[in-house]
C-alpha atoms as a PDB file:
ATOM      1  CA  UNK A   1      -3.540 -55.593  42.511  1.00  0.00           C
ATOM      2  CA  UNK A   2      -1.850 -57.681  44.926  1.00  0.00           C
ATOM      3  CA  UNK A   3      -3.167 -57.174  48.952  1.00  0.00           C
ATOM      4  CA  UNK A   4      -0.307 -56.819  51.516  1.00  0.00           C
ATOM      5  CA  UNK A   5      -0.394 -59.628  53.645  1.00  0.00           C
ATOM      6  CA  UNK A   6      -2.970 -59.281  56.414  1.00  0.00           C
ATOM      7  CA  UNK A   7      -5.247 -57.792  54.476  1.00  0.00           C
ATOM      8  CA  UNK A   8      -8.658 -58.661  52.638  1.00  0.00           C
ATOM      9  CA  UNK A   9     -10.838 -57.356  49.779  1.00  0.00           C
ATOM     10  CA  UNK A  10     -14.143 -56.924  50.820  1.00  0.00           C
ATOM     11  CA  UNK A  11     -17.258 -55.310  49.524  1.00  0.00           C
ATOM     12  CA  UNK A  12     -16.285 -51.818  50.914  1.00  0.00           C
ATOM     13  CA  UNK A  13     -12.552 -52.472  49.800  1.00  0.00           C
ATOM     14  CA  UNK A  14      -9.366 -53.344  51.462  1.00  0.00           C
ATOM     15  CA  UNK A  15      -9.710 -54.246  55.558  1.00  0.00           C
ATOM     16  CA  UNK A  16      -6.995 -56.175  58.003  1.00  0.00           C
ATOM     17  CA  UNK A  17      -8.255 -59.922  57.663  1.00  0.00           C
ATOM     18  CA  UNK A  18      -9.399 -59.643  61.411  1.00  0.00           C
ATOM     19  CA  UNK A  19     -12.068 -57.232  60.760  1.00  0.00           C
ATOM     20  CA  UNK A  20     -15.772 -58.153  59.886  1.00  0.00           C
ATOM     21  CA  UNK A  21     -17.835 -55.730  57.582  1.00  0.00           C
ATOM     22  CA  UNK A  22     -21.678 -55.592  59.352  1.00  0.00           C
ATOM     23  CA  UNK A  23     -24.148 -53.068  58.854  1.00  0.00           C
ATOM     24  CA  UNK A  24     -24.745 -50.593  62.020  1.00  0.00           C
ATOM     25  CA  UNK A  25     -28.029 -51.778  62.447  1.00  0.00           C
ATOM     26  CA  UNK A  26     -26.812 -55.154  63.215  1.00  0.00           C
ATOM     27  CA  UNK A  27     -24.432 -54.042  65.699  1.00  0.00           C
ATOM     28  CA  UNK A  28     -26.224 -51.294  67.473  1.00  0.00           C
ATOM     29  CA  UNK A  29     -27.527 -51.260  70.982  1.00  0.00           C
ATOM     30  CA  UNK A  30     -29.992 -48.669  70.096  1.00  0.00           C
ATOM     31  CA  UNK A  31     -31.850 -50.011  66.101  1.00  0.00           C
ATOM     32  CA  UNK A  32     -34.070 -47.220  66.677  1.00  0.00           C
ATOM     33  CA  UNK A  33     -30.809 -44.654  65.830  1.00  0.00           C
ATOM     34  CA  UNK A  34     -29.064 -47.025  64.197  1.00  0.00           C
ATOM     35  CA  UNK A  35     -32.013 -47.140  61.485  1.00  0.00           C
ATOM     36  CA  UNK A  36     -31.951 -43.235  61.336  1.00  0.00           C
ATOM     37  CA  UNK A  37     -28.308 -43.050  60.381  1.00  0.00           C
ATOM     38  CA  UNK A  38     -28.569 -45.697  57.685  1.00  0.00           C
ATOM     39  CA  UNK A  39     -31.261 -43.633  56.335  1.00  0.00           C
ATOM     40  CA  UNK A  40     -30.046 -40.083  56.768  1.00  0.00           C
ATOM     41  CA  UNK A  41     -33.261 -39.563  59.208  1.00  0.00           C
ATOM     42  CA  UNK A  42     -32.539 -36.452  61.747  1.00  0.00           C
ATOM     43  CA  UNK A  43     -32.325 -37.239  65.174  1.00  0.00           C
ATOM     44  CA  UNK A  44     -33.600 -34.239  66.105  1.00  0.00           C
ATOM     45  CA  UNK A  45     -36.746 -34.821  66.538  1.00  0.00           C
ATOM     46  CA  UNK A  46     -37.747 -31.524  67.931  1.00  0.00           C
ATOM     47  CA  UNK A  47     -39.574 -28.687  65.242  1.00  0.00           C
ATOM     48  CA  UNK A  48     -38.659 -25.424  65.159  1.00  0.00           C
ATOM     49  CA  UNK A  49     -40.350 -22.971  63.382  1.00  0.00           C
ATOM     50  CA  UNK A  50     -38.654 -19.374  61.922  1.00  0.00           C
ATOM     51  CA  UNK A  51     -40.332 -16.272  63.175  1.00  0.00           C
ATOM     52  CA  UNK A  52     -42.457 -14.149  61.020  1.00  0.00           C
END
C-alpha cells in the first residue's frame, strides 16, 4: 500500500509525518493517572457498598 504523501506508517498505523507516537505515561503531567489509564485501573477510588 502506498502512503499519501505526508504521511507515515508507524506502529499504531498510518499518522501525518509531524506527529510522534509516545505512550501517555510519558507525556502526562499527572503519571499517577496516567498509569491508571494504561492499565484500565478506576479512578474512582471511593467504595461503595449495595444495601442489604
Amino acid at each position: 500500500m502506498e502512503l499519501k504523501t505526508g504521511y507515515k506508517q508507524t506502529e499504531v498505523g498510518v499518522i501525518p509525518v509531524d506527529w510522534d507516537v509516545r505512550r501517555v505515561i510519558d507525556i502526562a503531567e499527572n503519571k499517577k493517572i496516567a498509569l491508571m489509564m494504561a492499565t484500565g485501573l478506576s479512578l474512582n477510588t471511593s467504595q461503595t457498598k449495595a444495601s442489604d
